[in-house]
PDB file of N, CA and C in Angstrom:
ATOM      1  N   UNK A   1      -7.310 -30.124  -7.920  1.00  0.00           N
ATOM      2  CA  UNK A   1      -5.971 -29.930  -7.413  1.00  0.00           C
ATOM      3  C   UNK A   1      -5.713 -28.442  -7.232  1.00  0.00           C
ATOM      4  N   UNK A   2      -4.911 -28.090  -6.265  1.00  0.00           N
ATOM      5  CA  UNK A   2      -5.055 -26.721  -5.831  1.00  0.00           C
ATOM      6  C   UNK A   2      -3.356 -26.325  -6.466  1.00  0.00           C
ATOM      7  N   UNK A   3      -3.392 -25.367  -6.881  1.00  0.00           N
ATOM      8  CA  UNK A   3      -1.924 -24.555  -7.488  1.00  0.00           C
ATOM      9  C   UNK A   3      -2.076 -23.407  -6.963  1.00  0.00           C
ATOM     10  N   UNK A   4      -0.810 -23.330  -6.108  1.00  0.00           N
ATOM     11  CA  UNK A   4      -0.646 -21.889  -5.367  1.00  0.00           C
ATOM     12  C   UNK A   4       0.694 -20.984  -6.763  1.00  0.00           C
ATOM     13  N   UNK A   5       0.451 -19.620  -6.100  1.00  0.00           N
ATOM     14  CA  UNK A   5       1.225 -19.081  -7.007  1.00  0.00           C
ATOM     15  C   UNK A   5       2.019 -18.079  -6.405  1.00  0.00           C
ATOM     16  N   UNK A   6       3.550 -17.625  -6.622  1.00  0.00           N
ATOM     17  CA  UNK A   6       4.150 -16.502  -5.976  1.00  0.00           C
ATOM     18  C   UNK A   6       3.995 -15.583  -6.014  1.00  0.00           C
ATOM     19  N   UNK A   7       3.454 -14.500  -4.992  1.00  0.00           N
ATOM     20  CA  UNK A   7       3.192 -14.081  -4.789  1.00  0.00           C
ATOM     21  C   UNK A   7       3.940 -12.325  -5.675  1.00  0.00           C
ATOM     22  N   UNK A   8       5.044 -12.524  -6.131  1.00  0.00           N
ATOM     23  CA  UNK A   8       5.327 -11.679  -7.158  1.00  0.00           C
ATOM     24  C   UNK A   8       5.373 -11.999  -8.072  1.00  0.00           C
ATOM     25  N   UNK A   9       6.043 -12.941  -9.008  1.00  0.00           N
ATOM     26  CA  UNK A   9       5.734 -13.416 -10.786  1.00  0.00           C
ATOM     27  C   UNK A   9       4.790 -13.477 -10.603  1.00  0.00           C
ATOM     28  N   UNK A  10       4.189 -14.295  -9.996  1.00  0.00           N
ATOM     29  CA  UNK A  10       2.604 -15.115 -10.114  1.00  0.00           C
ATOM     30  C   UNK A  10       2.863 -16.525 -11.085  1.00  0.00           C
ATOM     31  N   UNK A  11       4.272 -16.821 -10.679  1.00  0.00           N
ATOM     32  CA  UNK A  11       4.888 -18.046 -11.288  1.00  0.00           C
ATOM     33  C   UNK A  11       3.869 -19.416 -10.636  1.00  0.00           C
ATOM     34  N   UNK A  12       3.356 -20.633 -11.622  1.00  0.00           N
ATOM     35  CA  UNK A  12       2.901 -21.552 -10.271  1.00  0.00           C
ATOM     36  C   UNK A  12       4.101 -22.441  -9.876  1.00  0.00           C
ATOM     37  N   UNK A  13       3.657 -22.559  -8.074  1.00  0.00           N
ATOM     38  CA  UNK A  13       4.912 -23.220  -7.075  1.00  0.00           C
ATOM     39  C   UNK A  13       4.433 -24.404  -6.737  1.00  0.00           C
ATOM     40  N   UNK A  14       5.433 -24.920  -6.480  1.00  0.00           N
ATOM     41  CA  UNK A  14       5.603 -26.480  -5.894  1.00  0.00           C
ATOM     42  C   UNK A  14       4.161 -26.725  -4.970  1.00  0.00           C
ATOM     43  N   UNK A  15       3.600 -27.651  -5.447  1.00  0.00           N
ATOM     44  CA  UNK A  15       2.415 -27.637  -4.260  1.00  0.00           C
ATOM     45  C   UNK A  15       2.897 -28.323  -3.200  1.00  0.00           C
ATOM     46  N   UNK A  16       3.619 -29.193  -3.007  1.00  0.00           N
ATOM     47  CA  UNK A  16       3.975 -29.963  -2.188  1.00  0.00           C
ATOM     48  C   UNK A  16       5.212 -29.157  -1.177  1.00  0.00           C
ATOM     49  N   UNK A  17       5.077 -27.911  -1.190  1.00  0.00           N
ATOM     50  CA  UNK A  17       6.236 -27.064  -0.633  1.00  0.00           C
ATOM     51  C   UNK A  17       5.517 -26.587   0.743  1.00  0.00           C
ATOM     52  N   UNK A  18       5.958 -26.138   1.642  1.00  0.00           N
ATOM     53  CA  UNK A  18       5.608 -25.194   2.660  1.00  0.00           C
ATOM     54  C   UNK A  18       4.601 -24.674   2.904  1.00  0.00           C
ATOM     55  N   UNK A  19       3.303 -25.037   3.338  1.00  0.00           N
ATOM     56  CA  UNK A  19       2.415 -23.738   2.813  1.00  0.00           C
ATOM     57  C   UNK A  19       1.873 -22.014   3.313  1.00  0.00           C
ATOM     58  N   UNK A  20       3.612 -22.338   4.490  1.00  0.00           N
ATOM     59  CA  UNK A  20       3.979 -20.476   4.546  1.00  0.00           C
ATOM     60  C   UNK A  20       4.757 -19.937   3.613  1.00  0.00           C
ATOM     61  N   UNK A  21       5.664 -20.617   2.609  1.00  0.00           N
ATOM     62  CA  UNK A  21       6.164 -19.661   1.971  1.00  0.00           C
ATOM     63  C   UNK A  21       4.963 -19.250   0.448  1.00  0.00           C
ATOM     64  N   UNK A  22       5.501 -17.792   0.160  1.00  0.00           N
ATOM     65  CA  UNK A  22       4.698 -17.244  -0.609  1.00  0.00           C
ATOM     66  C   UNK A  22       4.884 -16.385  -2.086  1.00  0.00           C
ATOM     67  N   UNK A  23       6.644 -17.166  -1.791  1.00  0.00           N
ATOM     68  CA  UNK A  23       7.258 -16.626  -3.094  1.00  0.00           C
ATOM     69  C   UNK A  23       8.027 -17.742  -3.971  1.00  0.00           C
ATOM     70  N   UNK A  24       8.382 -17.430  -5.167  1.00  0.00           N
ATOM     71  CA  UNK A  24       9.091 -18.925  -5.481  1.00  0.00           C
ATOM     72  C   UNK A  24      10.639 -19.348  -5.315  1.00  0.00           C
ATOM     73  N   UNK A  25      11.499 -18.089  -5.155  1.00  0.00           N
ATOM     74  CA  UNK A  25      12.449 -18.174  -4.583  1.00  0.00           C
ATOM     75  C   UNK A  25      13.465 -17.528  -4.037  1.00  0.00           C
ATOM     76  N   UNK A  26      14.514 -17.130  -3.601  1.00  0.00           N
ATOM     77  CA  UNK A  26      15.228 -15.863  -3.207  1.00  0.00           C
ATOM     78  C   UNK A  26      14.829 -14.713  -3.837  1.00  0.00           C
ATOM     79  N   UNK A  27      14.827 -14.597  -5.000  1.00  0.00           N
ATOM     80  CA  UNK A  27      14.846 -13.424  -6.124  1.00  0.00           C
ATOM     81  C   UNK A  27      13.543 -12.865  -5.246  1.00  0.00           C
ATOM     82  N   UNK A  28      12.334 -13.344  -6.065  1.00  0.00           N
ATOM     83  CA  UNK A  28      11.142 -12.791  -5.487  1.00  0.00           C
ATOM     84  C   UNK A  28      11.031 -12.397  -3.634  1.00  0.00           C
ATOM     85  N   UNK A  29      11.671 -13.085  -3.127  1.00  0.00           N
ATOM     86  CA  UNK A  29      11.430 -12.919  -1.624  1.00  0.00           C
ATOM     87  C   UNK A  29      11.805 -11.732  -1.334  1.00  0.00           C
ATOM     88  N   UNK A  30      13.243 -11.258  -1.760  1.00  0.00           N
ATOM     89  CA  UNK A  30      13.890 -10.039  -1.519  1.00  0.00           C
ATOM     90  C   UNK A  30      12.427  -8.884  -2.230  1.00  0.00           C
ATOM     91  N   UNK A  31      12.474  -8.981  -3.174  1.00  0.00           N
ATOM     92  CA  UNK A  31      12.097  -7.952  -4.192  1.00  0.00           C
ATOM     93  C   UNK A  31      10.535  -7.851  -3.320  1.00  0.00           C
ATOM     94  N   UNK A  32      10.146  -8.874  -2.686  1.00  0.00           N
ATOM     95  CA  UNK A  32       8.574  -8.596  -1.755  1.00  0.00           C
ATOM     96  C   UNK A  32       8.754  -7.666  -0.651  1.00  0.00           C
ATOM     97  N   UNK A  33      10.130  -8.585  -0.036  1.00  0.00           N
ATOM     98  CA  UNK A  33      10.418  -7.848   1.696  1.00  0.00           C
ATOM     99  C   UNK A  33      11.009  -5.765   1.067  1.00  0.00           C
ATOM    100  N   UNK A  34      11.290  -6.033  -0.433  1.00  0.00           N
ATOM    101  CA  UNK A  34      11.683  -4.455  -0.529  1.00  0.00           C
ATOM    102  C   UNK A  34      10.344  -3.467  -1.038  1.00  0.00           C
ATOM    103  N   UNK A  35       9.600  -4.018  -1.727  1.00  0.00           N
ATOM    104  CA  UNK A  35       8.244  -3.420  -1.946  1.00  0.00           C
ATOM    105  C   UNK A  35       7.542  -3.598  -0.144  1.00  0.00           C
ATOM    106  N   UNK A  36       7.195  -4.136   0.824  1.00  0.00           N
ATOM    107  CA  UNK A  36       6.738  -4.067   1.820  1.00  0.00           C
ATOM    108  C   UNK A  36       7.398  -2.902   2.607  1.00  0.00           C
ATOM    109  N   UNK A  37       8.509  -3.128   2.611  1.00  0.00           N
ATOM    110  CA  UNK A  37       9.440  -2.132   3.202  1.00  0.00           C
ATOM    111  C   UNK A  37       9.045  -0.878   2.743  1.00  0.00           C
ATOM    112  N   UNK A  38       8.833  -0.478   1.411  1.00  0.00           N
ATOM    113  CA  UNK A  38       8.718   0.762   0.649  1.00  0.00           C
ATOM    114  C   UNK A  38       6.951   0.703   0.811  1.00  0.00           C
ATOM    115  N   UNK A  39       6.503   0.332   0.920  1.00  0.00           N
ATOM    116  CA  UNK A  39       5.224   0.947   1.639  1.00  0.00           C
ATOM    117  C   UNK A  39       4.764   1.184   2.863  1.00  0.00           C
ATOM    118  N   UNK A  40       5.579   0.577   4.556  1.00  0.00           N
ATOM    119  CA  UNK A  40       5.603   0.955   5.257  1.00  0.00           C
ATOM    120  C   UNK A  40       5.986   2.302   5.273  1.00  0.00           C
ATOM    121  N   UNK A  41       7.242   2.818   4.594  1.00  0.00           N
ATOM    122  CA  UNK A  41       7.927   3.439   5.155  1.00  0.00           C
ATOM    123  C   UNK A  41       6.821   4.406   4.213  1.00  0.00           C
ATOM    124  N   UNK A  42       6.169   4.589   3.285  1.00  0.00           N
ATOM    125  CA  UNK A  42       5.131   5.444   2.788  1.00  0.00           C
ATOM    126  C   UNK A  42       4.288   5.942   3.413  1.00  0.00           C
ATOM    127  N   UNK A  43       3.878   4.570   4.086  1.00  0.00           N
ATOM    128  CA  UNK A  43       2.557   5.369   4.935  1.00  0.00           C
ATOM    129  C   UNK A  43       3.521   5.914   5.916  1.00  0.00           C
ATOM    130  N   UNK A  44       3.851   6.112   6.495  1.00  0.00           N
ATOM    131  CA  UNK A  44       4.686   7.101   7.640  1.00  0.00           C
ATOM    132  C   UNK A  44       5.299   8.312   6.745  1.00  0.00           C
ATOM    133  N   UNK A  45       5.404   8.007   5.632  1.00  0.00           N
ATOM    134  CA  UNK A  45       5.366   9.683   4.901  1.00  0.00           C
ATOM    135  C   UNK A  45       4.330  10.707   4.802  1.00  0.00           C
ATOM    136  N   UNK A  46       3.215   9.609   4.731  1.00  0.00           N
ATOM    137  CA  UNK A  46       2.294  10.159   4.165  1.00  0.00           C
ATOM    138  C   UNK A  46       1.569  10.606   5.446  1.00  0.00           C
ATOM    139  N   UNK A  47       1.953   9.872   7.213  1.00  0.00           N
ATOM    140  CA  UNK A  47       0.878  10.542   7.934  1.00  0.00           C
ATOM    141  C   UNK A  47       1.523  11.537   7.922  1.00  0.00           C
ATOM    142  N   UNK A  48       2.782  12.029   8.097  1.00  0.00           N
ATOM    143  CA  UNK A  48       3.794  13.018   8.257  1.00  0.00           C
ATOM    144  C   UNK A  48       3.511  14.015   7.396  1.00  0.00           C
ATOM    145  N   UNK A  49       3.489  13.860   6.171  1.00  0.00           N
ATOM    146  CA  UNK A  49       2.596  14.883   5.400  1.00  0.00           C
ATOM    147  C   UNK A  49       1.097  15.575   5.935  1.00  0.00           C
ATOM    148  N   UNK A  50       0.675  14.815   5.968  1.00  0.00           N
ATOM    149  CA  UNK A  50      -0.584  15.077   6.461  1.00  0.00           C
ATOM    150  C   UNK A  50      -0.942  16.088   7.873  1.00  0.00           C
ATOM    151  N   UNK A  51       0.299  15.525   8.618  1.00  0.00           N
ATOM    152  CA  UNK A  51       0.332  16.909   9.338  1.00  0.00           C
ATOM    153  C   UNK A  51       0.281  18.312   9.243  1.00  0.00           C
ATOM    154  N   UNK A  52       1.050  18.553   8.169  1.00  0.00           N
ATOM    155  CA  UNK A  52       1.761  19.514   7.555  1.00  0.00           C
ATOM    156  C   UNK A  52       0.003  20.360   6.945  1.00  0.00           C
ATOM    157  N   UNK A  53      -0.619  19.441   6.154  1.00  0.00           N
ATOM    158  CA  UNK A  53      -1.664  19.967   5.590  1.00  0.00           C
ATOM    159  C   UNK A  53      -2.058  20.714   6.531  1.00  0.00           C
ATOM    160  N   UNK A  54      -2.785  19.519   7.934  1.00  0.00           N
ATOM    161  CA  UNK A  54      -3.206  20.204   9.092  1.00  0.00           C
ATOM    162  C   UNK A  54      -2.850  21.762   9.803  1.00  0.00           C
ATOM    163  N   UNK A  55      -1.625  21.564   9.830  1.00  0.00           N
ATOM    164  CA  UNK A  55      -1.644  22.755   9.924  1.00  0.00           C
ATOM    165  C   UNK A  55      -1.292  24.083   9.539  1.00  0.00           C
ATOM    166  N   UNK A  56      -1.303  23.646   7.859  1.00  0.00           N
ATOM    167  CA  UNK A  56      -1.699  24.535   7.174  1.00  0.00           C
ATOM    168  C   UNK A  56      -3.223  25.494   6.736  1.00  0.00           C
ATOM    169  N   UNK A  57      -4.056  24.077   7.403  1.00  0.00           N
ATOM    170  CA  UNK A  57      -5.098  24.336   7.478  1.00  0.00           C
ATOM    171  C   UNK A  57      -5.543  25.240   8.935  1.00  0.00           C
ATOM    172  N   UNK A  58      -5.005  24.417   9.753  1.00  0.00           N
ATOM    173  CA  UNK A  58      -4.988  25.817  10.773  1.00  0.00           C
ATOM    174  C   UNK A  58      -4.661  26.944  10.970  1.00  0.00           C
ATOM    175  N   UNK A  59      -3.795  27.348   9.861  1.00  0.00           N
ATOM    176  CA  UNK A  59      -3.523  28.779   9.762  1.00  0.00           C
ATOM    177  C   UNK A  59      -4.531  29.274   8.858  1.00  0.00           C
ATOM    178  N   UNK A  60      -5.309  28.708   8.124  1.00  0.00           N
ATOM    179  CA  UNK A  60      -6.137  28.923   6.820  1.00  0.00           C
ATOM    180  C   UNK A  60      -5.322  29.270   5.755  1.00  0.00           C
ATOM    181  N   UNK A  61      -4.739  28.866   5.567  1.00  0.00           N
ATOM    182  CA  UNK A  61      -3.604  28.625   3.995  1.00  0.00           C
ATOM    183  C   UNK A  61      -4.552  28.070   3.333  1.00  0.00           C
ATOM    184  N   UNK A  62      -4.341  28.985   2.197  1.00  0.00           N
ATOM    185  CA  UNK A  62      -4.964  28.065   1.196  1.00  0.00           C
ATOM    186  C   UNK A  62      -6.253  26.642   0.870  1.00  0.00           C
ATOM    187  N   UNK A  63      -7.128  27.398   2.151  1.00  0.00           N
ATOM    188  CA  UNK A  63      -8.307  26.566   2.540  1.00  0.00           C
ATOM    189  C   UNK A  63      -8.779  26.180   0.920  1.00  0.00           C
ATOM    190  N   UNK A  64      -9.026  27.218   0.446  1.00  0.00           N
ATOM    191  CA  UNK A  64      -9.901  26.488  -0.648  1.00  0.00           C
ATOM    192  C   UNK A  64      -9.618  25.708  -1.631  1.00  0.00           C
ATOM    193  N   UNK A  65      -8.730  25.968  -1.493  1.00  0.00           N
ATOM    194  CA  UNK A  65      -7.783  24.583  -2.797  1.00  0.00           C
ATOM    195  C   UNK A  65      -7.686  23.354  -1.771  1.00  0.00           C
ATOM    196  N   UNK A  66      -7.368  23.244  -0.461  1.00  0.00           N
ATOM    197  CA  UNK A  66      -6.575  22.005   0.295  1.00  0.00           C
ATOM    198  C   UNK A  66      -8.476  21.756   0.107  1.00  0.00           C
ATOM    199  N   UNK A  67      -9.571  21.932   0.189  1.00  0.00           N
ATOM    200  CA  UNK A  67     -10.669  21.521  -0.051  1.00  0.00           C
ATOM    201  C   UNK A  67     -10.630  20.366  -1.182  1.00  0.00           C
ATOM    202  N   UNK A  68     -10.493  20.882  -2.282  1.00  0.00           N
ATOM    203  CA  UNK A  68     -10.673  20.198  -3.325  1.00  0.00           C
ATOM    204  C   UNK A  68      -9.202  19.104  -3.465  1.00  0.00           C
ATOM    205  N   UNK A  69      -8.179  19.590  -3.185  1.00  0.00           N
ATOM    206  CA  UNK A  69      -7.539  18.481  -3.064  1.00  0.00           C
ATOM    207  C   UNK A  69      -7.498  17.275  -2.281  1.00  0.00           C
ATOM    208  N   UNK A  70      -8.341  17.434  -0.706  1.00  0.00           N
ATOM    209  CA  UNK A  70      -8.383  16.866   0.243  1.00  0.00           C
ATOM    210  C   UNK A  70      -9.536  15.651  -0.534  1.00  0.00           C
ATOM    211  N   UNK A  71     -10.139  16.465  -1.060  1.00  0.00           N
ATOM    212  CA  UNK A  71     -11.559  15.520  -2.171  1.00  0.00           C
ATOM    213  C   UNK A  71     -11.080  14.385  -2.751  1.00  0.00           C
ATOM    214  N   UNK A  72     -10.006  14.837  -3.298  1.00  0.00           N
ATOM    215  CA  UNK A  72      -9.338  14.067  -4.502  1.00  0.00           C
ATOM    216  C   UNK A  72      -8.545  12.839  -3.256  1.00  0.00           C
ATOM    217  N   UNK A  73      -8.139  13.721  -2.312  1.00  0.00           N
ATOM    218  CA  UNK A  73      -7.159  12.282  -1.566  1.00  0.00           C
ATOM    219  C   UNK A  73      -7.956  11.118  -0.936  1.00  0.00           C
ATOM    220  N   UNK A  74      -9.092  12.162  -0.543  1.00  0.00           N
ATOM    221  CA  UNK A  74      -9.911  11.013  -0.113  1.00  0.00           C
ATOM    222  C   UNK A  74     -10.761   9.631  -0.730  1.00  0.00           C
ATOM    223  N   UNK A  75     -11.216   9.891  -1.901  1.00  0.00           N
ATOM    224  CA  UNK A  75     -11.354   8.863  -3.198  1.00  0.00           C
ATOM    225  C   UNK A  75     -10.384   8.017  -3.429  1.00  0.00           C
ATOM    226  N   UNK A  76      -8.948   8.297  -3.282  1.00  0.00           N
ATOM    227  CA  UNK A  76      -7.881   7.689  -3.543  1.00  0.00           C
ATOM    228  C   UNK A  76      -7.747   6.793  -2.231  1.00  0.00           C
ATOM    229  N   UNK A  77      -8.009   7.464  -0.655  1.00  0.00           N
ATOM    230  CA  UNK A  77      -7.946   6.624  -0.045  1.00  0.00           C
ATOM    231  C   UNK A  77      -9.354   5.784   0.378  1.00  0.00           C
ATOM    232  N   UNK A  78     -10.196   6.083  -0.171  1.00  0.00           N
ATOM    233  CA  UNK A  78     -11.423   4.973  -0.117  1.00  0.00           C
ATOM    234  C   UNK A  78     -11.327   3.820  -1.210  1.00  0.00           C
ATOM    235  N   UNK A  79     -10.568   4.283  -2.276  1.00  0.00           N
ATOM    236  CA  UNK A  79     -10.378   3.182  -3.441  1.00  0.00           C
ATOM    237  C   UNK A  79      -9.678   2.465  -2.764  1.00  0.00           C
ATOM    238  N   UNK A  80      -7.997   2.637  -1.802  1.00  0.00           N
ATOM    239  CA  UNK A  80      -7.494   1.094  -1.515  1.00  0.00           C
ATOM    240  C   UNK A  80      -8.248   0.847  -0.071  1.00  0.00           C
ATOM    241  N   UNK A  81      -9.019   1.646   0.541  1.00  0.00           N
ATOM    242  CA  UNK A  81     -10.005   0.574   1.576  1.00  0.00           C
ATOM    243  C   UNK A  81     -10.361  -0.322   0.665  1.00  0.00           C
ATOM    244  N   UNK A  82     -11.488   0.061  -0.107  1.00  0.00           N
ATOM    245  CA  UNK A  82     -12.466  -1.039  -1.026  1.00  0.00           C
ATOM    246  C   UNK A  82     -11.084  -2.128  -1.624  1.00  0.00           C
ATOM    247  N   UNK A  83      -9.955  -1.925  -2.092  1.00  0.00           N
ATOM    248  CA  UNK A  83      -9.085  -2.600  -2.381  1.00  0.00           C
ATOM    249  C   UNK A  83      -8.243  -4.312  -1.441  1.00  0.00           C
ATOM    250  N   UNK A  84      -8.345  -3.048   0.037  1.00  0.00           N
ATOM    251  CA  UNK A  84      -7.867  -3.606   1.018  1.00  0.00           C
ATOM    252  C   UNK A  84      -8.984  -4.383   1.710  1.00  0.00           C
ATOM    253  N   UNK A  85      -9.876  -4.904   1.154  1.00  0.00           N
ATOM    254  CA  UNK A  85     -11.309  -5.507   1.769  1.00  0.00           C
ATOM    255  C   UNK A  85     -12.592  -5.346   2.785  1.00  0.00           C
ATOM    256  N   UNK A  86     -12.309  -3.337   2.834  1.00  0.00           N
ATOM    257  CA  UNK A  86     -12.922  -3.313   3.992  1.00  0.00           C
ATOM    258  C   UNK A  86     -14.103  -2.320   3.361  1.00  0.00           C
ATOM    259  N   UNK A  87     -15.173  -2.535   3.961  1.00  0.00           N
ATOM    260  CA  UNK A  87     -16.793  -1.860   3.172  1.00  0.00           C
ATOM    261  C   UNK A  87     -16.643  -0.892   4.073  1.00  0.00           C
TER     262      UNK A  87
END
């Protein structure tokens, strides 16, 4: 028998329910659509930032540190590739 679970508690849901919905009920739905929301709107911070590095780097600011930090961001963003399912 298959038990699906919501997708925020990780409460188990009605099996016999919908099998598009993915939360167990108002509460969780909101609190998903506001965490989704708050990571869209992240990554658009974050390319926006990233500009900024750029062209800081084009002036050569502080090349040698944005080196080693750029190190560090990049690990961070290869950890949620590998996270996000992609080799």
């Amino acid at each position: 028998m298959y038990t699906r679970y919501c997708t925020e508690c990780r409460k188990p849901m009605d099996m016999y329910a919908r099998t598009d919905v993915t939360t167990c009920g108002p509460t969780c739905r909101k609190r998903r659509e506001r965490r989704q929301k708050a990571a869209r709107l992240a990554f658009s911070l974050a390319m926006g930032e990233l500009g900024k590095i750029r062209d800081s780097i084009k002036r050569r600011e502080r090349v040698g540190d944005c080196i080693e930090e750029l190190k560090c961001l990049k690990a961070e963003i290869n950890d949620l590739l590998l996270l996000a399912g992609d080799k």
